[in-house]
C-alpha atoms as a PDB file:
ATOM      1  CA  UNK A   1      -1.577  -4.849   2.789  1.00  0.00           C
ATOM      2  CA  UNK A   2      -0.740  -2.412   0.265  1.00  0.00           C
ATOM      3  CA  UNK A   3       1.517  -0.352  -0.835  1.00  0.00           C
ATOM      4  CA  UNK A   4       3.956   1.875  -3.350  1.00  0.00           C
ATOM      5  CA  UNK A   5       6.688   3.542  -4.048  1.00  0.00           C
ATOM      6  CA  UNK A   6       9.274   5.564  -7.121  1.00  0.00           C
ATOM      7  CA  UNK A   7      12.683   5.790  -7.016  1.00  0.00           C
ATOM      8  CA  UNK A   8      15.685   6.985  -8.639  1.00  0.00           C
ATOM      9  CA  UNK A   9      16.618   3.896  -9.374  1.00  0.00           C
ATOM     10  CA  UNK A  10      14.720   0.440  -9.791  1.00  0.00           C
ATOM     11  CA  UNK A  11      14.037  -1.695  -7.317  1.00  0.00           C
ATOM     12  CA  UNK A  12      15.706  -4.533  -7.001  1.00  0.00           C
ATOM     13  CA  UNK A  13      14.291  -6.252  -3.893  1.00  0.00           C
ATOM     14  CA  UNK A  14      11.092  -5.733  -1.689  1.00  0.00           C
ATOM     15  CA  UNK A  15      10.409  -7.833   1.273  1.00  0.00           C
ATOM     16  CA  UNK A  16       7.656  -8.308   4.026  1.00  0.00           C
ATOM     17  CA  UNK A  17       9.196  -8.749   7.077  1.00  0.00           C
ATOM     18  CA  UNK A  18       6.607 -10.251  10.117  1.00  0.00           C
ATOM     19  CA  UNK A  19       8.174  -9.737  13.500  1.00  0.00           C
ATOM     20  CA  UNK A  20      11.490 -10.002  11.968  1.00  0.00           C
ATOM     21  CA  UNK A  21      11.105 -12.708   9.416  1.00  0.00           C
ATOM     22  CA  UNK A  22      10.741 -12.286   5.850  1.00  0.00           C
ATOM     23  CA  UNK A  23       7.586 -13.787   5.033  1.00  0.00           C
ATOM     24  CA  UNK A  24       7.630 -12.663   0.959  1.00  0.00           C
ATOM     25  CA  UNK A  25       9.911 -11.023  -1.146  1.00  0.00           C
ATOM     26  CA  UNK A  26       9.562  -9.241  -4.587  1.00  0.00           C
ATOM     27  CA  UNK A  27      11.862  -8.393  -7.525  1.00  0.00           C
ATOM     28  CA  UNK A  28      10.274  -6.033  -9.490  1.00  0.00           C
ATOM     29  CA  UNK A  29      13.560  -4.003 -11.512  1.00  0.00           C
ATOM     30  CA  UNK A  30      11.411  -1.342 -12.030  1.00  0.00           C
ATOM     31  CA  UNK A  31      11.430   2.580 -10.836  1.00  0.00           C
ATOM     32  CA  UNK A  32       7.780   2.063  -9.924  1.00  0.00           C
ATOM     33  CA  UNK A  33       5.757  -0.352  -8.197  1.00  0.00           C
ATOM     34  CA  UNK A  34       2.458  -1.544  -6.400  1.00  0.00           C
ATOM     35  CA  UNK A  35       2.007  -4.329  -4.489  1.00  0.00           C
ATOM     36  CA  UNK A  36      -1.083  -5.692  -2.890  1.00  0.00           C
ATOM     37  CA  UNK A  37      -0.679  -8.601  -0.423  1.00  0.00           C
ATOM     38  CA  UNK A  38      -2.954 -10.548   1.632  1.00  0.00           C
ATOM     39  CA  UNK A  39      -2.444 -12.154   5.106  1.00  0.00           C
ATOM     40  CA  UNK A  40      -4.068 -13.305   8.035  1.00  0.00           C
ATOM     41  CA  UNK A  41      -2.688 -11.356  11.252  1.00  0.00           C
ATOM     42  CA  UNK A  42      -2.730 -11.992  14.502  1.00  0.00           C
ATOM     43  CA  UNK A  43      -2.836  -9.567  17.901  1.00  0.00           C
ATOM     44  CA  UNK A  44       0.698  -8.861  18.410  1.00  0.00           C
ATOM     45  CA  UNK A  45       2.399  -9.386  15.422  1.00  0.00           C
ATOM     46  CA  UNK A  46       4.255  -6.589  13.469  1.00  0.00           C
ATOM     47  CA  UNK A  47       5.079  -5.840  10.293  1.00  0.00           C
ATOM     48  CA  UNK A  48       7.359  -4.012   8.077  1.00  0.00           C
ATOM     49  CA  UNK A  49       8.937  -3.132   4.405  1.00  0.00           C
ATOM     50  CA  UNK A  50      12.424  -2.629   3.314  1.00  0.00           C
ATOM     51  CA  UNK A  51      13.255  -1.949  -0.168  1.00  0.00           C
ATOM     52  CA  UNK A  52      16.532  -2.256  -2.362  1.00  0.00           C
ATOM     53  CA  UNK A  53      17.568  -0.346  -5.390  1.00  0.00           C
ATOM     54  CA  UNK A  54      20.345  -2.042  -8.128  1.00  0.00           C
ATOM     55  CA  UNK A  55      22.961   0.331  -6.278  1.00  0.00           C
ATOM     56  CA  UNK A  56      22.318  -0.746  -2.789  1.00  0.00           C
ATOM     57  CA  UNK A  57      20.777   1.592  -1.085  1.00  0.00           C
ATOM     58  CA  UNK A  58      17.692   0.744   1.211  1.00  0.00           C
ATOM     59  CA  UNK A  59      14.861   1.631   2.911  1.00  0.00           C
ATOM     60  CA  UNK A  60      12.687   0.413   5.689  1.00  0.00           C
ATOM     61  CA  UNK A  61       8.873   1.413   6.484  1.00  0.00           C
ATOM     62  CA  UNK A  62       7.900   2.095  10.149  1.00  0.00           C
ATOM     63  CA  UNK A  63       6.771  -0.997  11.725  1.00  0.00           C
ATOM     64  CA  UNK A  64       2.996  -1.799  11.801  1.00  0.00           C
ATOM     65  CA  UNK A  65       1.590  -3.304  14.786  1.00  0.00           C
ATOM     66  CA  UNK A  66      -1.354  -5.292  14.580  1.00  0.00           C
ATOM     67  CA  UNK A  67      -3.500  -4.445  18.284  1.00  0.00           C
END
């Protein structure tokens, strides 16, 4: 898993979330990152980001599912 990102302002959190459970969580307070992850997956699990910047706003990722 891979992945990155800018923003206006740095981010202050990044978490994995598998099928609802934050498996891994970042704090990078920086305005860019990268961030290359490895897991084992199974058939049916899923998969998503959501990222927070020092003022609070966030974002989640579309969900990837693993088939």
């Amino acid at each position: 898993l891979a992945g990155d990102g800018s923003a206006h302002d740095v981010f202050s959190n990044i978490d994995l979330i598998k099928n609802g459970t934050v498996i891994q969580s970042w704090s990078p307070h920086q305005k860019t990152v990268t961030i290359t992850f490895s897991l084992a997956v199974s058939t049916g699990d899923y998969y998503y980001i959501r990222v927070t910047q020092a003022d609070g706003d966030e974002a989640v990722s579309s969900p990837i599912w693993i088939h």
